[in-house]
Protein backbone atom coordinates (compact mmCIF):
# COMPACT_ATOMS: atom_id res chain seq x y z
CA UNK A 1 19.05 -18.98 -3.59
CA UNK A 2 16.24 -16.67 -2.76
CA UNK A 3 16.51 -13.09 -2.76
CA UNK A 4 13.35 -12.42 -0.09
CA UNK A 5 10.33 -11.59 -0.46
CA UNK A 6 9.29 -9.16 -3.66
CA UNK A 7 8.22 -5.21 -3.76
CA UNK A 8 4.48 -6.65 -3.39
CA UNK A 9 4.83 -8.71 0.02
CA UNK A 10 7.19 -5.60 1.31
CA UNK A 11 4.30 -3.29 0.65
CA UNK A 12 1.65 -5.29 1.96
CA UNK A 13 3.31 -6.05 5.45
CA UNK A 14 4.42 -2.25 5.63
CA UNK A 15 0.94 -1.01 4.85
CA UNK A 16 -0.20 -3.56 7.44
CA UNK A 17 2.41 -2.61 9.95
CA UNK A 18 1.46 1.11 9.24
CA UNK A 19 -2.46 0.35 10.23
CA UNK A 20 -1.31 -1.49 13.47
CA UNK A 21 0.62 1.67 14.23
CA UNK A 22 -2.43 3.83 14.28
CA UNK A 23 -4.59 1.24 15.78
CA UNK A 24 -6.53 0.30 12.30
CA UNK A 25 -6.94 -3.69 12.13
CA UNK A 26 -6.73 -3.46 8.60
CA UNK A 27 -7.67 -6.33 5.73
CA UNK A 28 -5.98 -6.80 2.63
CA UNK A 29 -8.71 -7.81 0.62
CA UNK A 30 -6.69 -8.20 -2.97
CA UNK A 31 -3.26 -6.81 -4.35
CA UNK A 32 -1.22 -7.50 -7.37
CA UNK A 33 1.47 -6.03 -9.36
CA UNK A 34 2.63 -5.58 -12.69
CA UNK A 35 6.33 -4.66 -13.73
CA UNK A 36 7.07 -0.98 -14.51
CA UNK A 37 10.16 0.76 -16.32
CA UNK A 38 11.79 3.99 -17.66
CA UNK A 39 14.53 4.97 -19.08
CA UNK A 40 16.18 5.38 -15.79
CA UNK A 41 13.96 3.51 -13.67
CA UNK A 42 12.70 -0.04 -12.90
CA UNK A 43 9.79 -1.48 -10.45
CA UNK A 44 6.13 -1.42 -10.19
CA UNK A 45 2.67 -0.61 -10.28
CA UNK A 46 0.78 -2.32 -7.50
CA UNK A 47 -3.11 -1.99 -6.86
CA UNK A 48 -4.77 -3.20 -3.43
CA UNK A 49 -7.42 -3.29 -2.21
CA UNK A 50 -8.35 -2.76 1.96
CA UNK A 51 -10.70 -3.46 4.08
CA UNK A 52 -11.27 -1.84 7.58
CA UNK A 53 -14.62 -0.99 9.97
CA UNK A 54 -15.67 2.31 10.18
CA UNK A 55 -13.77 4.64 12.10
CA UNK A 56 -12.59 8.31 12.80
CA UNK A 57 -8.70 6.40 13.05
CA UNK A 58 -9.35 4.84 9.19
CA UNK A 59 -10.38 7.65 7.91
CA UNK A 60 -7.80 10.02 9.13
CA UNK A 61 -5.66 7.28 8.13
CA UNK A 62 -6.56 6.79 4.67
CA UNK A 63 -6.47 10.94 4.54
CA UNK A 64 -2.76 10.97 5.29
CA UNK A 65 -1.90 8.00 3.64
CA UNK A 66 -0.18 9.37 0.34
CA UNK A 67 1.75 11.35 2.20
CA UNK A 68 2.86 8.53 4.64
CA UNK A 69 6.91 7.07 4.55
CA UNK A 70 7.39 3.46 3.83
CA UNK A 71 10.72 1.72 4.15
CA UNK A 72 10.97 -1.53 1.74
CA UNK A 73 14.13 -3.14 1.40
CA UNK A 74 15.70 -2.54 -2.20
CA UNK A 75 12.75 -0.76 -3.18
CA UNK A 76 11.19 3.05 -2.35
CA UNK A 77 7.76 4.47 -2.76
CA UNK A 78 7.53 6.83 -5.73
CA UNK A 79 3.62 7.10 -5.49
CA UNK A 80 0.91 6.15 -3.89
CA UNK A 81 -2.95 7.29 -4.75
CA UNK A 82 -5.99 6.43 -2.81
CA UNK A 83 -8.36 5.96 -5.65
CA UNK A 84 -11.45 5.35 -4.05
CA UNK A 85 -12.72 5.24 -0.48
CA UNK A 86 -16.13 3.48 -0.02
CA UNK A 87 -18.48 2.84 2.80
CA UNK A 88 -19.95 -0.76 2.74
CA UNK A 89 -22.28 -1.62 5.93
CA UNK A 90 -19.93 -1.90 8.38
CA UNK A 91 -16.85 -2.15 6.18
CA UNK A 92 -15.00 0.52 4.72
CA UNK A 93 -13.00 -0.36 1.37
CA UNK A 94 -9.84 1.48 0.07
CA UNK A 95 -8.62 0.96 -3.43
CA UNK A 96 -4.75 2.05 -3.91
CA UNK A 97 -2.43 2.58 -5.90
CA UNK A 98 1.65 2.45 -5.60
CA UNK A 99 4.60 2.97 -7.49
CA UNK A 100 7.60 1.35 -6.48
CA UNK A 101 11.25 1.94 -7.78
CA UNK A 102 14.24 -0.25 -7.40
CA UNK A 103 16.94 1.33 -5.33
CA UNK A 104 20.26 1.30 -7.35
């Protein structure tokens, strides 16, 4: 029986759904995760990377983006870290990074 889709595909399609929101066609050039715990807490540590043109919309987006709410199913956003913002031609590239935790 399958449990849906993991803490990875429910952060790509929000951060996806998020961009639509404020207009950004945004890419999702790469993403992965690796599994994360504490001694009270379980989940992840997921790094992306996005892709979006140039715009006065991405980069106000990308400015309020750690403080931005996400709702994942079983899972909430701990963290999240833009950790580095560059300017390709007529691309711009994010690199994030997030930190989920299983809701209990």
């Amino acid at each position: 029986m399958s449990r849906g889709p993991d803490a990875g595909v429910l952060l790509e399609r929000a951060l996806l759904r998020h961009a639509i929101q404020q207009g950004i066609d945004l890419t999702i050039v790469s993403a992965g995760w690796t599994r994360w715990a504490s001694a009270t807490f379980a989940g992840a540590r997921h790094e992306l990377l996005l892709a979006a043109a140039p715009s006065r919309a991405i980069d106000a987006w990308i400015a309020d983006l750690p403080d931005a709410e996400f709702a994942l199913r079983g899972h909430l956003v701990a963290d999240l870290t833009v950790e580095s913002h560059t300017r390709i031609g007529d691309r711009v590239e994010m690199g994030i990074g997030v930190l989920t935790v299983e809701e209990r």
